[in-house]
Protein backbone atom coordinates (compact mmCIF):
# COMPACT_ATOMS: atom_id res chain seq x y z
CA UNK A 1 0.00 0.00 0.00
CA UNK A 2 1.25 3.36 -1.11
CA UNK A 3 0.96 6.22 1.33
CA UNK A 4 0.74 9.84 0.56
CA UNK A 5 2.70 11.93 2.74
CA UNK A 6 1.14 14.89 1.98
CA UNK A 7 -1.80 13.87 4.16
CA UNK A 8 -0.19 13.11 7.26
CA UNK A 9 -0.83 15.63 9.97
CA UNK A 10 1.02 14.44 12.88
CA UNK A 11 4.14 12.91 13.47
CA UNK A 12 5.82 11.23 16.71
CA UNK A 13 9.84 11.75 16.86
CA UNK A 14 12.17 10.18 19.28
CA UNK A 15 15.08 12.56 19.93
CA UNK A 16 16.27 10.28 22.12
CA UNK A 17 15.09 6.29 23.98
CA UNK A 18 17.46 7.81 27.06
CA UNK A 19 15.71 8.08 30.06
CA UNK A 20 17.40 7.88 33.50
CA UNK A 21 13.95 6.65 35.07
CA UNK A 22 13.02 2.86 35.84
CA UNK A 23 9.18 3.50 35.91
CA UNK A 24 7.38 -0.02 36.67
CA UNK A 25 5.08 0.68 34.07
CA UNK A 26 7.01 1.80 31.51
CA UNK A 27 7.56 -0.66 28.56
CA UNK A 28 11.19 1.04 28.00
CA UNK A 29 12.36 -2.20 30.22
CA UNK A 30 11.17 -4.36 26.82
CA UNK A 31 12.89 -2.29 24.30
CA UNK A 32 15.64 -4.26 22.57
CA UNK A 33 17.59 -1.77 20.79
CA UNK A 34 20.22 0.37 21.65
CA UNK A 35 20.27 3.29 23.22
CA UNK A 36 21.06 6.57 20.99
CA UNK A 37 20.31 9.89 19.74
CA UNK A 38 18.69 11.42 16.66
CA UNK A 39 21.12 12.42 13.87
CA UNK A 40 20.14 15.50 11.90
CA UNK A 41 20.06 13.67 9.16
CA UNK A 42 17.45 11.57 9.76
CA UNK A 43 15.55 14.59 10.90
CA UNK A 44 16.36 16.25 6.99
CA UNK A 45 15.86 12.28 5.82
CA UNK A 46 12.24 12.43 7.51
CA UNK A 47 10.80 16.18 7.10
CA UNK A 48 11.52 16.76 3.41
CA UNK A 49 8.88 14.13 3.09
CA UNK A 50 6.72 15.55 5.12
CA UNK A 51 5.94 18.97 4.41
CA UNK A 52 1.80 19.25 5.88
CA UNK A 53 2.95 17.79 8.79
CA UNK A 54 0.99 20.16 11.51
CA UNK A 55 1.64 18.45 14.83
CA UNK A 56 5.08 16.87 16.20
CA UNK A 57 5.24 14.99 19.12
CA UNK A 58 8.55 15.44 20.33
CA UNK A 59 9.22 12.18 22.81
CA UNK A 60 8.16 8.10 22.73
CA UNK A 61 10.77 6.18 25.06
CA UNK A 62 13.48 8.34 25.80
CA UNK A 63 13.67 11.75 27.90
CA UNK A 64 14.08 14.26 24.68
CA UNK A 65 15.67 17.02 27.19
CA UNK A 66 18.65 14.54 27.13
CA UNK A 67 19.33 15.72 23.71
CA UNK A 68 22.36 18.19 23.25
CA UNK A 69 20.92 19.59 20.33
CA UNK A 70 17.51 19.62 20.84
CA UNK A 71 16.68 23.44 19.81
CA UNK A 72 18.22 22.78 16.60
CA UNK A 73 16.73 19.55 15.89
CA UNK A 74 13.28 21.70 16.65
CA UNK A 75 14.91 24.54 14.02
CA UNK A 76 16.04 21.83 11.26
CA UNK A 77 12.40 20.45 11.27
CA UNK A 78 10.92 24.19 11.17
CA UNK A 79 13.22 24.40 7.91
CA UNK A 80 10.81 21.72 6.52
CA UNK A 81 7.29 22.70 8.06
CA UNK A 82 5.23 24.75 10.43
CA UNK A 83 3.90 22.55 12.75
CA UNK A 84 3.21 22.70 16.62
CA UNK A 85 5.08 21.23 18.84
CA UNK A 86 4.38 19.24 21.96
CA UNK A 87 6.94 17.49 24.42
CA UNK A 88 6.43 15.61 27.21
CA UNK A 89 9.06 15.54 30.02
CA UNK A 90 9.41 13.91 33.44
CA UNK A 91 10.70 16.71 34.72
CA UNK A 92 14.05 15.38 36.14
CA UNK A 93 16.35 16.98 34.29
CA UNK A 94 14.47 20.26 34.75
CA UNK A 95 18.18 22.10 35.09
CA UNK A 96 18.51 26.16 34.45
CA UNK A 97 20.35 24.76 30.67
CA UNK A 98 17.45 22.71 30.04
CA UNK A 99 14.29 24.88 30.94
CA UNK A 100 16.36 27.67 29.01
CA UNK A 101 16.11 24.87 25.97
CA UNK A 102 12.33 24.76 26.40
CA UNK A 103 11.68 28.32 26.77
CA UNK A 104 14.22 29.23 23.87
CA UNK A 105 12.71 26.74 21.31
CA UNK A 106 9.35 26.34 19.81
CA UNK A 107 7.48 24.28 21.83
CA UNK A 108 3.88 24.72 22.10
CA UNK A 109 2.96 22.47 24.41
CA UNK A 110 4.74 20.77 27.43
CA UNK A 111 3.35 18.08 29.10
CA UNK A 112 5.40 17.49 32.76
CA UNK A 113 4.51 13.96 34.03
CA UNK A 114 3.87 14.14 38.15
CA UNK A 115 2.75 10.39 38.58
CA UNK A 116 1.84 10.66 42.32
CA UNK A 117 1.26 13.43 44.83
CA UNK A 118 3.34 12.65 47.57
CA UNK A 119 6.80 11.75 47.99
CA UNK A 120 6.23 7.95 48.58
CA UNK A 121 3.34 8.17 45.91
CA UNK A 122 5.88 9.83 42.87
CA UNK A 123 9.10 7.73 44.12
CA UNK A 124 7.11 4.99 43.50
CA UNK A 125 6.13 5.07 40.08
CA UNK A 126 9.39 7.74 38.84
CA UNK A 127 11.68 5.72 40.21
CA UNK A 128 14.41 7.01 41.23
CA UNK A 129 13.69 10.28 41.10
CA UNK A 130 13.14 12.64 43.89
CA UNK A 131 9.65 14.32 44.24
CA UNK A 132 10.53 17.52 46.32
CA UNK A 133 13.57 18.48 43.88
CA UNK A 134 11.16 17.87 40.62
CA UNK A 135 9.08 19.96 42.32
CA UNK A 136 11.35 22.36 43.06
CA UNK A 137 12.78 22.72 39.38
CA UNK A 138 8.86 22.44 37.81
CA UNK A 139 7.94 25.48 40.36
CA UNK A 140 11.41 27.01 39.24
CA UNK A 141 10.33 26.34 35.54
CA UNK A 142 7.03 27.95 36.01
CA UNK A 143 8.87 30.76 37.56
CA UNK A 144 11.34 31.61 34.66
CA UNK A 145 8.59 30.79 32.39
CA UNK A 146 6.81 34.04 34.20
CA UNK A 147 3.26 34.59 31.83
CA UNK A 148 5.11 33.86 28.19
CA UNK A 149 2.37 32.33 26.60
CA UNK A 150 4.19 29.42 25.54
CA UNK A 151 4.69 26.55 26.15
CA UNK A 152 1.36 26.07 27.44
CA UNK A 153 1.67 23.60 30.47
CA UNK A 154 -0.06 20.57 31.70
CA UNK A 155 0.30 18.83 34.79
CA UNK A 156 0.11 15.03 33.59
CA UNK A 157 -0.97 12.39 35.90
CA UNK A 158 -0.90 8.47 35.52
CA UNK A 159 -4.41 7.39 37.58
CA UNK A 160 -2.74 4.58 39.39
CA UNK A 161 -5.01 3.39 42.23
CA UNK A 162 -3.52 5.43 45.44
CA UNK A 163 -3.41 9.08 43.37
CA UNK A 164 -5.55 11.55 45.28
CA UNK A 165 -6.80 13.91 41.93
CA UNK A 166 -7.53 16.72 43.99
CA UNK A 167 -4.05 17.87 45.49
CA UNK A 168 -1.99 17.59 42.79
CA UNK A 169 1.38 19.77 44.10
């Protein structure tokens, strides 16, 4: 079956399957091939076939902050199309570098993952990551962010059984 790439809309890139995380319910722990990082090239490879693309999804397995050249990976697929684009983070490696890399590129959307309200709760699941210091750089993210309109934010949360949905930070 031939495909026409002129209708697809939205497109899921991995920038990188790194991810310093061992959630329990992530099915990273299946994934059989090596770990690495997008080359521009497969970005140019990718995009020059895809001009209508109007969303990007900038994450699957790996933690796409992890990328050194993750604004420019964003510019090189501007070069191609005009889409939005979304990323979803967990939020560990919220560091002054890498919220400067958010805020700095074109990201329309940024999805933080807080699986759990309370330190036991998030350690759990975000293994082994610390819940007050995620805290501490999403609340310093939010901070630097000030009221730029983008990224918009959204506080994602994995309904596992013990999440209380009304005291979310």
């Amino acid at each position: 079956m031939q495909y026409d790439t002129n209708d697809i809309n939205s497109v899921q890139v991995e920038f990188t399957n790194v991810c310093a995380l061992k959630c329990p319910m992530c099915p990273r722990k299946y994934m059989t091939r090596p770990l690495g990082y997008i080359e521009k090239k497969t970005i140019d490879k990718m995009f020059q076939y895809l001009p209508n693309v109007k969303h990007v999804w900038l994450h699957h397995f790996g933690e796409s902050l992890y990328h050194r050249d993750f604004v420019s990976l964003i510019d090189r697929i501007r070069e191609y199309c005009k889409p939005r684009f979304s990323l979803s983070t967990n939020g560990t490696i919220f560091t002054e570098e890498n919220i400067n890399k958010v805020l700095n590129s074109d990201i329309d959307r940024l999805y933080v993952c807080l699986d759990g309200n309370t330190p036991e709760e998030y350690e759990k699941y975000r293994y082994p990551a610390k819940f007050k210091k995620v805290k501490e750089s999403f609340v310093n993210f939010l901070e630097t962010k000030g009221n730029k309109d983008k990224p918009y934010v959204e506080i994602q949360v994995i309904d596992f059984p013990k999440t209380d949905k009304n005291s979310i930070l």
